[in-house]
C-alpha atoms as a PDB file:
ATOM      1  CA  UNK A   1    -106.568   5.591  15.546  1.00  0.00           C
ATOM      2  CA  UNK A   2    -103.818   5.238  12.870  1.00  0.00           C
ATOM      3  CA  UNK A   3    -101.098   2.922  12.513  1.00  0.00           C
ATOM      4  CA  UNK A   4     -97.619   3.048  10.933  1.00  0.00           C
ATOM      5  CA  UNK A   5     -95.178   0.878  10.362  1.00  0.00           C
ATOM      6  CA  UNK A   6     -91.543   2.008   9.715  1.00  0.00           C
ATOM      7  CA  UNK A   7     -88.016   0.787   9.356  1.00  0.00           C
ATOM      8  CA  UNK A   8     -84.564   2.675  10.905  1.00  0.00           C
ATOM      9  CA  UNK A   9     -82.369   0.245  11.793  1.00  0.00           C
ATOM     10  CA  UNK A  10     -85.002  -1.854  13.776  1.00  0.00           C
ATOM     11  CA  UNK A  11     -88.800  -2.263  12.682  1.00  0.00           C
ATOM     12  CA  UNK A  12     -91.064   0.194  14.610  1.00  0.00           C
ATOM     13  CA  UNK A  13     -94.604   0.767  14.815  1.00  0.00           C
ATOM     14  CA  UNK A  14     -96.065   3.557  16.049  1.00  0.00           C
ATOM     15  CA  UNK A  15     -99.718   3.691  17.224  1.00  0.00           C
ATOM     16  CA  UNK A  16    -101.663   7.272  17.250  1.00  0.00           C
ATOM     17  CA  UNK A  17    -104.894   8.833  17.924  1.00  0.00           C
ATOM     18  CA  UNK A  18    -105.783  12.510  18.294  1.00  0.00           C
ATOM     19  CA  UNK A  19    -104.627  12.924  21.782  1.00  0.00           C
ATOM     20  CA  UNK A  20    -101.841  10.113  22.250  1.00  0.00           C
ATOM     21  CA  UNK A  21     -99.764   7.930  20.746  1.00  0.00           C
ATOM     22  CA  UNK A  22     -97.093   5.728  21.319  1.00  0.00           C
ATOM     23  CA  UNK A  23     -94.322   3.707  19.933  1.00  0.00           C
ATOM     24  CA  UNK A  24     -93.124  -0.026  19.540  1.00  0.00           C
ATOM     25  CA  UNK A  25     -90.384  -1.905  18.602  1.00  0.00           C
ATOM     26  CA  UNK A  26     -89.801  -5.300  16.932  1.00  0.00           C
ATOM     27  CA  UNK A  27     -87.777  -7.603  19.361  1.00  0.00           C
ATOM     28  CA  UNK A  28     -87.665 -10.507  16.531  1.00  0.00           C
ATOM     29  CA  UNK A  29     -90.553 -12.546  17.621  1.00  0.00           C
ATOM     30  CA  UNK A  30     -93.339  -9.377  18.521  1.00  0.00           C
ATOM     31  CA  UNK A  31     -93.485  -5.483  18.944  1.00  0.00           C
ATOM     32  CA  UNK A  32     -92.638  -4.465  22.990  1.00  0.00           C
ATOM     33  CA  UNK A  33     -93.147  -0.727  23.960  1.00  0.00           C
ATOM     34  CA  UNK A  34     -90.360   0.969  25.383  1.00  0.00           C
ATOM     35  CA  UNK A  35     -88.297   3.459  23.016  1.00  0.00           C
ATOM     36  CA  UNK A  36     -87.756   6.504  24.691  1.00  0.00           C
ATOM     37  CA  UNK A  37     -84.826   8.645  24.959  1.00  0.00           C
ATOM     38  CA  UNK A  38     -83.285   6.200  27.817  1.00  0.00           C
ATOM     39  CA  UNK A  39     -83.379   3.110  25.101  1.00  0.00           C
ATOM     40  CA  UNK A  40     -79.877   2.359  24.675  1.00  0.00           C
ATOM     41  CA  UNK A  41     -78.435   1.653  21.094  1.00  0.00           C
ATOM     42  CA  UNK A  42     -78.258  -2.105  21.786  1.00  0.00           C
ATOM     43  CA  UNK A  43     -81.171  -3.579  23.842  1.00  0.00           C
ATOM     44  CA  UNK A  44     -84.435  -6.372  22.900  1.00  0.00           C
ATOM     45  CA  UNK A  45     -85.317  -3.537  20.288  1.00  0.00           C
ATOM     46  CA  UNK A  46     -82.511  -3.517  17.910  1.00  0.00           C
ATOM     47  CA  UNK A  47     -79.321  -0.777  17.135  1.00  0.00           C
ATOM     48  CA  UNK A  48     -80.048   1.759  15.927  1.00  0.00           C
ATOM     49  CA  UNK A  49     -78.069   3.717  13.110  1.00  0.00           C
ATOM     50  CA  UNK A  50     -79.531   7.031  12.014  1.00  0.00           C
ATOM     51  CA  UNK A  51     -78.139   9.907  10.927  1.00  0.00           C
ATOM     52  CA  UNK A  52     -78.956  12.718  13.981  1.00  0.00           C
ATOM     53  CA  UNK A  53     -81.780  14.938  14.172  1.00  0.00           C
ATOM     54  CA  UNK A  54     -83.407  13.699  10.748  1.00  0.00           C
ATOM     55  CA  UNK A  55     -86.915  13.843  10.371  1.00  0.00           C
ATOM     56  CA  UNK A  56     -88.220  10.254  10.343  1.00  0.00           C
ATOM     57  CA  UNK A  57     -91.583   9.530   9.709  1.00  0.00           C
ATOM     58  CA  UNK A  58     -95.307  11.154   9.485  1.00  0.00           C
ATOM     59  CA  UNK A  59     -98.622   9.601  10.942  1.00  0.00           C
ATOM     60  CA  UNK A  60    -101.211  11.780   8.966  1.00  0.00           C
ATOM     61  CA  UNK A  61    -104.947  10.721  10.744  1.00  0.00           C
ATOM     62  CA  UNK A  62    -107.575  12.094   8.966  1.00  0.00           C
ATOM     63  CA  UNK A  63    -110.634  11.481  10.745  1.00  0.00           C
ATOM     64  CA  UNK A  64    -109.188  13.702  13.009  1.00  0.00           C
ATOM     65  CA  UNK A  65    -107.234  16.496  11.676  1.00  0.00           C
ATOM     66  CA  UNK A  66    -104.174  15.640  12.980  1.00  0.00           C
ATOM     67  CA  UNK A  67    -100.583  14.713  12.062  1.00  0.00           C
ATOM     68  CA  UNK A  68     -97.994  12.829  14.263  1.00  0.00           C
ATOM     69  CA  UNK A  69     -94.184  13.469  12.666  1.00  0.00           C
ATOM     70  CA  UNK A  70     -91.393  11.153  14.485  1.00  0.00           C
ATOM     71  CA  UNK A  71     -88.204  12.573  14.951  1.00  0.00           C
ATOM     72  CA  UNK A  72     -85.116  11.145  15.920  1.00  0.00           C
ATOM     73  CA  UNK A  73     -81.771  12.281  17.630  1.00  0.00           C
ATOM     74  CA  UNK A  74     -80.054   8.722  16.943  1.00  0.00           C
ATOM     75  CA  UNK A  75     -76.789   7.438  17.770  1.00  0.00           C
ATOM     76  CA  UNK A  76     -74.614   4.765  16.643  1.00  0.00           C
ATOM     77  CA  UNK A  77     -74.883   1.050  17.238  1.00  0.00           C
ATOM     78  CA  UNK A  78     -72.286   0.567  19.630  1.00  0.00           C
ATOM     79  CA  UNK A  79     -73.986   0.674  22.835  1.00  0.00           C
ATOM     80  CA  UNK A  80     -72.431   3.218  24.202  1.00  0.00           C
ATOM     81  CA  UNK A  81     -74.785   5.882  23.514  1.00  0.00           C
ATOM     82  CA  UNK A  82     -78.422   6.809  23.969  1.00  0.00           C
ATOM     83  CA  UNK A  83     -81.033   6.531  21.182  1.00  0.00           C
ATOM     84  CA  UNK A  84     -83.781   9.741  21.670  1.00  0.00           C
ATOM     85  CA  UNK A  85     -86.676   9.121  19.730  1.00  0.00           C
ATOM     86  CA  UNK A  86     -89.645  11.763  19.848  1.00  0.00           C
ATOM     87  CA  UNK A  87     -92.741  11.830  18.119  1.00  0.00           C
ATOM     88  CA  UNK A  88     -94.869  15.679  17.945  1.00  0.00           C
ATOM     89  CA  UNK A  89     -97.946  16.303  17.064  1.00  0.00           C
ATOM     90  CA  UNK A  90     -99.132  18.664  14.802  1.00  0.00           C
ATOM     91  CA  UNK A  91    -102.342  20.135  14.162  1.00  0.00           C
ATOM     92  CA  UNK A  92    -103.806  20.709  10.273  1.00  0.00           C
ATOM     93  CA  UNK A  93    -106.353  23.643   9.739  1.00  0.00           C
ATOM     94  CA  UNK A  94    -108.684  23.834   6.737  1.00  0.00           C
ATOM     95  CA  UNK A  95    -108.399  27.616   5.549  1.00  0.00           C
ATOM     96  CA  UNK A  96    -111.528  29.083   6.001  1.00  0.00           C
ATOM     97  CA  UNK A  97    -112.643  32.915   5.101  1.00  0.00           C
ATOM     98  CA  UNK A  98    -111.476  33.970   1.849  1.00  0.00           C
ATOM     99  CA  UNK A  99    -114.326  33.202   0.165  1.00  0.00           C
ATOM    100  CA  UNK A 100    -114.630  36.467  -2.316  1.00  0.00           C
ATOM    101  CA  UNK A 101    -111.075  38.233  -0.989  1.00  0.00           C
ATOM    102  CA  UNK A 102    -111.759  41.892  -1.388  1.00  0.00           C
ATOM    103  CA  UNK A 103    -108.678  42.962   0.337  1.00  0.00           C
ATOM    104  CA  UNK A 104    -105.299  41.941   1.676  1.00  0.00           C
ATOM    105  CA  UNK A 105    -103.225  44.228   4.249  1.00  0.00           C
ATOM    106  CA  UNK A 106     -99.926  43.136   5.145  1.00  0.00           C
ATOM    107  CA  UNK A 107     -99.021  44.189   9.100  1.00  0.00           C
ATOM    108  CA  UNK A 108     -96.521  47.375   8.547  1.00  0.00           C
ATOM    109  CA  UNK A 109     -94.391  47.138  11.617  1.00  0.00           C
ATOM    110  CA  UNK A 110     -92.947  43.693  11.227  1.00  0.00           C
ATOM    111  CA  UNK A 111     -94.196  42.269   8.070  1.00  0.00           C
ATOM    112  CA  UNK A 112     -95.341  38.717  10.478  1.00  0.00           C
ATOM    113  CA  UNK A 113     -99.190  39.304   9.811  1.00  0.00           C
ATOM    114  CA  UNK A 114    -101.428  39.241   6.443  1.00  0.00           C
ATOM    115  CA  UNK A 115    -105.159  39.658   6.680  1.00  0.00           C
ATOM    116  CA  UNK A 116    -107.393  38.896   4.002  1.00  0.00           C
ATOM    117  CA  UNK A 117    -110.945  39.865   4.076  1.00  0.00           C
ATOM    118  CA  UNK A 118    -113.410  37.589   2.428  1.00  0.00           C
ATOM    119  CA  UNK A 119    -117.154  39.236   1.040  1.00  0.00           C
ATOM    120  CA  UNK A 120    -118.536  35.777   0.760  1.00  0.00           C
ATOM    121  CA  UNK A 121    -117.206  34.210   4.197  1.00  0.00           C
ATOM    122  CA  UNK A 122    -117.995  37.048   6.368  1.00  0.00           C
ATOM    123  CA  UNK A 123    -114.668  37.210   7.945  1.00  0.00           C
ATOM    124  CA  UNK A 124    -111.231  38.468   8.205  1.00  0.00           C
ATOM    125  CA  UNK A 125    -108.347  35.302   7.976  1.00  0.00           C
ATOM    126  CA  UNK A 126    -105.044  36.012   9.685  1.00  0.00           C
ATOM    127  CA  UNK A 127    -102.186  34.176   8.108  1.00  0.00           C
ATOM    128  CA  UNK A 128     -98.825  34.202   9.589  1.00  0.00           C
ATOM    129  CA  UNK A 129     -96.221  35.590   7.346  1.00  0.00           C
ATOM    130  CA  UNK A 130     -92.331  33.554   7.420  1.00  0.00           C
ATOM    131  CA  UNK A 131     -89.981  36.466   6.509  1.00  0.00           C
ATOM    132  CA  UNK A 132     -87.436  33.763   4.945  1.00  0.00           C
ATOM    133  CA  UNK A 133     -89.265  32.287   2.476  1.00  0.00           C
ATOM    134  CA  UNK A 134     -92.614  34.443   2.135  1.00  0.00           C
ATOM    135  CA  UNK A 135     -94.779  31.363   2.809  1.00  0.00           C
ATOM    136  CA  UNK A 136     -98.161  31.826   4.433  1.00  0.00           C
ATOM    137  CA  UNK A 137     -99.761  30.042   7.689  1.00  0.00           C
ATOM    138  CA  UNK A 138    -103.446  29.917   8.611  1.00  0.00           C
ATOM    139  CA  UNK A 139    -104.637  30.621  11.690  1.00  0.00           C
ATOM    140  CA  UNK A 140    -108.232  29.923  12.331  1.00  0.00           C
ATOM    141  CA  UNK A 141    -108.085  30.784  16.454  1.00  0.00           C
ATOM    142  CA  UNK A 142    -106.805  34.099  15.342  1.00  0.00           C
ATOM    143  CA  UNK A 143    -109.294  35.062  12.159  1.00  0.00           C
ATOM    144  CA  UNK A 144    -112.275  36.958  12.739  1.00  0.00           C
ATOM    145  CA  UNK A 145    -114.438  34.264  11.874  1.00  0.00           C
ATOM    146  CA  UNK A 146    -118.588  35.523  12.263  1.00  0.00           C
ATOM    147  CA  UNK A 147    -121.054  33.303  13.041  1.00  0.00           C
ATOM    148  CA  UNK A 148    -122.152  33.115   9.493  1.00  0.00           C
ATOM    149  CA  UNK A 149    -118.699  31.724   8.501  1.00  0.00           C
ATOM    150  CA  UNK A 150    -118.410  29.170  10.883  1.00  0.00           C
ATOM    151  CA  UNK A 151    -122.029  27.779  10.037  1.00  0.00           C
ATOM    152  CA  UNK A 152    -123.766  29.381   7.102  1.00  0.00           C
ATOM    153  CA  UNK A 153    -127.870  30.158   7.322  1.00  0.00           C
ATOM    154  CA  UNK A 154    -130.528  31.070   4.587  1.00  0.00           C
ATOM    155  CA  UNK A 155    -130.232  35.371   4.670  1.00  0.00           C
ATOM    156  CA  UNK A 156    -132.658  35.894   1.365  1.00  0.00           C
ATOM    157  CA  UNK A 157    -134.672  37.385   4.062  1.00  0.00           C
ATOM    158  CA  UNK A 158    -132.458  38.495   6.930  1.00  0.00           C
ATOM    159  CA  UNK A 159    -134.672  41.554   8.099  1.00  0.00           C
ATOM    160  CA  UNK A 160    -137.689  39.701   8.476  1.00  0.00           C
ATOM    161  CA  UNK A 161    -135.368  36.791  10.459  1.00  0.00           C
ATOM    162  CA  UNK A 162    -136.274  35.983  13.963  1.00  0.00           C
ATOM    163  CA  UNK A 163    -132.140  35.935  14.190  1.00  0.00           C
ATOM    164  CA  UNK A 164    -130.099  38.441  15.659  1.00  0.00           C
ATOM    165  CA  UNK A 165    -128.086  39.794  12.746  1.00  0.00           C
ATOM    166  CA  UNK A 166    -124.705  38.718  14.303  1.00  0.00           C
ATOM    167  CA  UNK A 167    -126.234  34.975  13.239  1.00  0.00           C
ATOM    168  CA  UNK A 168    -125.986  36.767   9.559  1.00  0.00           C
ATOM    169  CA  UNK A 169    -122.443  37.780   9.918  1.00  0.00           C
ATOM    170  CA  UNK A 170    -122.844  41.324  10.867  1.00  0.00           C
ATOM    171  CA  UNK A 171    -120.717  43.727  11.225  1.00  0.00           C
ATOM    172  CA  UNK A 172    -118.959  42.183   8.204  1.00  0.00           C
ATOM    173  CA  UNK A 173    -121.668  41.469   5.905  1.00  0.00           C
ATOM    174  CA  UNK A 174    -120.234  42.462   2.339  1.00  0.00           C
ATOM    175  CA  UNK A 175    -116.720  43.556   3.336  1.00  0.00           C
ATOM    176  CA  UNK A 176    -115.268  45.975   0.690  1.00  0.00           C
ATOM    177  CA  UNK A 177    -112.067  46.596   2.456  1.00  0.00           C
ATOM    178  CA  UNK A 178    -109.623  46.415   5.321  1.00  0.00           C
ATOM    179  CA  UNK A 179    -106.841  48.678   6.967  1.00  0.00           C
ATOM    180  CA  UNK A 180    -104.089  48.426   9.291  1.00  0.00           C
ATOM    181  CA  UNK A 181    -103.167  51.493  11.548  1.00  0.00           C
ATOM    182  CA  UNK A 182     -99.216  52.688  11.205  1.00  0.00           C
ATOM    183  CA  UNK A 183     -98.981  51.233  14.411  1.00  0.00           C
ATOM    184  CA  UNK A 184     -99.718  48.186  14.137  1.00  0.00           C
ATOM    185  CA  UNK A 185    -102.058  48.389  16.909  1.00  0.00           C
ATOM    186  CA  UNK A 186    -105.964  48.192  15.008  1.00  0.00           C
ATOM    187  CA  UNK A 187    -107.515  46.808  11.725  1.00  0.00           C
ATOM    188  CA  UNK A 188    -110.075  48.534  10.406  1.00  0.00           C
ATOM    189  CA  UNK A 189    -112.974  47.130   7.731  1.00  0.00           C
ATOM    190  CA  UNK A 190    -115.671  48.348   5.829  1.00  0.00           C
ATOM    191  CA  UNK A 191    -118.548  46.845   5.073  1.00  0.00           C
ATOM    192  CA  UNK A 192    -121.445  48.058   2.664  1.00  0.00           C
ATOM    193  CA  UNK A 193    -124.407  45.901   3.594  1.00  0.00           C
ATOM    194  CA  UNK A 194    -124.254  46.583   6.867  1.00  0.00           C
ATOM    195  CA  UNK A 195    -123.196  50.219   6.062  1.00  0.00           C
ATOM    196  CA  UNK A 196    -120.428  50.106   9.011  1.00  0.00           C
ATOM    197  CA  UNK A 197    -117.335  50.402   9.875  1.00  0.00           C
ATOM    198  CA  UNK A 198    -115.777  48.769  12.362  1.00  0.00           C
ATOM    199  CA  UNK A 199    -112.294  48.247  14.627  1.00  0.00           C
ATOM    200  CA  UNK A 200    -110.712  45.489  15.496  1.00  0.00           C
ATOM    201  CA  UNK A 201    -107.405  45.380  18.126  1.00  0.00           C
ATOM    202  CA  UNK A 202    -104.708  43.037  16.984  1.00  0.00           C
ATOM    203  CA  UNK A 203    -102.479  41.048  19.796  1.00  0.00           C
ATOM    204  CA  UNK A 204     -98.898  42.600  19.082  1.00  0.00           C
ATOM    205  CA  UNK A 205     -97.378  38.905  19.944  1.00  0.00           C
ATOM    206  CA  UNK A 206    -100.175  36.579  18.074  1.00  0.00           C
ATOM    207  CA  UNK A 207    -101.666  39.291  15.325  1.00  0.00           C
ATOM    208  CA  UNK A 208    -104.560  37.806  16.697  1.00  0.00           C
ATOM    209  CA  UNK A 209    -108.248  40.299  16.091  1.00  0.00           C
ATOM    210  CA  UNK A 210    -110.321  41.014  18.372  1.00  0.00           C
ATOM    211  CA  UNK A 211    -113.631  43.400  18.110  1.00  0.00           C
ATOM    212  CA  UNK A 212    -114.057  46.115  19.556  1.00  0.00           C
ATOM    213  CA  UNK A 213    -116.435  48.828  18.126  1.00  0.00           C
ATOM    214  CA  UNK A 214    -119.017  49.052  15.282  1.00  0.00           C
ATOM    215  CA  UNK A 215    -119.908  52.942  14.012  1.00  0.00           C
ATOM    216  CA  UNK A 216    -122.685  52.515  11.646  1.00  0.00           C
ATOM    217  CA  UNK A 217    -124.820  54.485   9.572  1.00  0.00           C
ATOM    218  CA  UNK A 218    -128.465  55.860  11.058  1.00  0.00           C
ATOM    219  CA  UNK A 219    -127.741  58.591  14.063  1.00  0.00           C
ATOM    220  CA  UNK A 220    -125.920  59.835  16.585  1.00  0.00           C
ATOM    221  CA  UNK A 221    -122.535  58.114  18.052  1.00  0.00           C
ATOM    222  CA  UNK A 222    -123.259  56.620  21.345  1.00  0.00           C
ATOM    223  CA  UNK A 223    -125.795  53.986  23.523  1.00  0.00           C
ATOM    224  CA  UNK A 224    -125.789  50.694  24.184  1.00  0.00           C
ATOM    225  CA  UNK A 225    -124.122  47.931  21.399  1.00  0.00           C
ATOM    226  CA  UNK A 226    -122.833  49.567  17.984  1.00  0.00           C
ATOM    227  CA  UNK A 227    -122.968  53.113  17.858  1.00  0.00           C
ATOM    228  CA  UNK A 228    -124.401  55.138  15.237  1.00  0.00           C
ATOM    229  CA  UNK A 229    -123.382  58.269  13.079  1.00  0.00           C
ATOM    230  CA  UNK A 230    -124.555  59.960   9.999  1.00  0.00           C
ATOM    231  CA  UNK A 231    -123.374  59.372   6.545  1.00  0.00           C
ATOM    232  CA  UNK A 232    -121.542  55.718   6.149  1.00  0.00           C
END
């Protein structure tokens, strides 16, 4: 739980844990709950006399990742008016994945998805590209993120593991590059360890990758899991 305290007009504290939170005002003598968008400009909480729409306040709570922002849509101090006072959570995401980048591929189509493929992290991050300014966005829910990213084992000695090799990161163990279809429709990555290659689908409204085949060096295309062909 985090606590902030806060002046606009009236003193305020708002109160905030990862799921909830909520809001109090100073009525002279101790804080009451009640400001909502049906708290009218003068009332046992104060005026209120804030420019509208402006970004108020932010309730950053580490211990749990997340980030409460206040925003207001005040009003004057007449009375007359309604005071709307919000407060939205956010959510903050440590990048994870591009360890080692290799490659970067930039979706085609739109220009709203970049994909970086790490060696070292044994993944493929999606960021979300904003065409305005360029910046970047992490999204973990839509990276390829293997099981060896998300909690790294001992592989000195991976063949003689009791593991299944997906534990190890396969199919992207050593990525050496990545490739977007014209379409926009598949990625496509290469890795040398594993001697593979293999296709991912991306979700046209999230960019979002999903796996769907592994072709990997040994034999003959076809049978159960990844299938296998001659000469990666």
């Amino acid at each position: 739980t985090g606590i902030r305290l806060f002046t606009a007009g009236n003193t305020y504290m708002l109160v905030a844990s990862s799921n909830q939170s909520v809001m109090l005002g100073w009525n002279g003598s101790h804080f009451v709950e009640g400001v909502d968008r049906y708290s009218p400009s003068q009332n046992l909480l104060g005026s209120q006399d804030i420019p509208s729409e402006s970004p108020m306040d932010m309730l950053p709570i580490a211990a749990f990742g997340t980030e409460y922002l206040l925003v207001g849509n005040y009003r004057d101090a007449s009375g007359s008016q309604l005071v709307s006072m919000v407060v939205r959570k956010g959510q903050r995401d440590t990048i994870s994945g591009i360890d080692g980048p290799v490659s970067i591929q930039v979706s085609p189509r739109d220009g709203k998805y970049v994909y970086v493929a790490g060696m070292y992290s044994r993944a493929i991050s999606l960021f979300h590209r904003r065409a305005a300014t360029g910046l970047l966005v992490f999204d973990a829910s839509g990276s390829y993120l293997s099981n060896w990213t998300i909690s790294r084992v001992s592989d000195s000695e991976p063949k003689q593991s009791t593991l299944p090799r997906e534990r190890f990161g396969y199919p992207v163990r050593s990525l050496q590059g990545i490739v977007i279809s014209p379409d926009q429709a598949n990625l496509y990555a290469v890795s040398w360890s594993d001697n593979a290659v293999s296709a991912f689908a991306i979700n046209p409204q999230t960019g979002a990758l999903t796996l769907i085949q592994t072709l990997e060096d040994g034999g003959t295309q076809g049978g159960a899991g990844a299938a296998l062909v001659d000469g990666l």
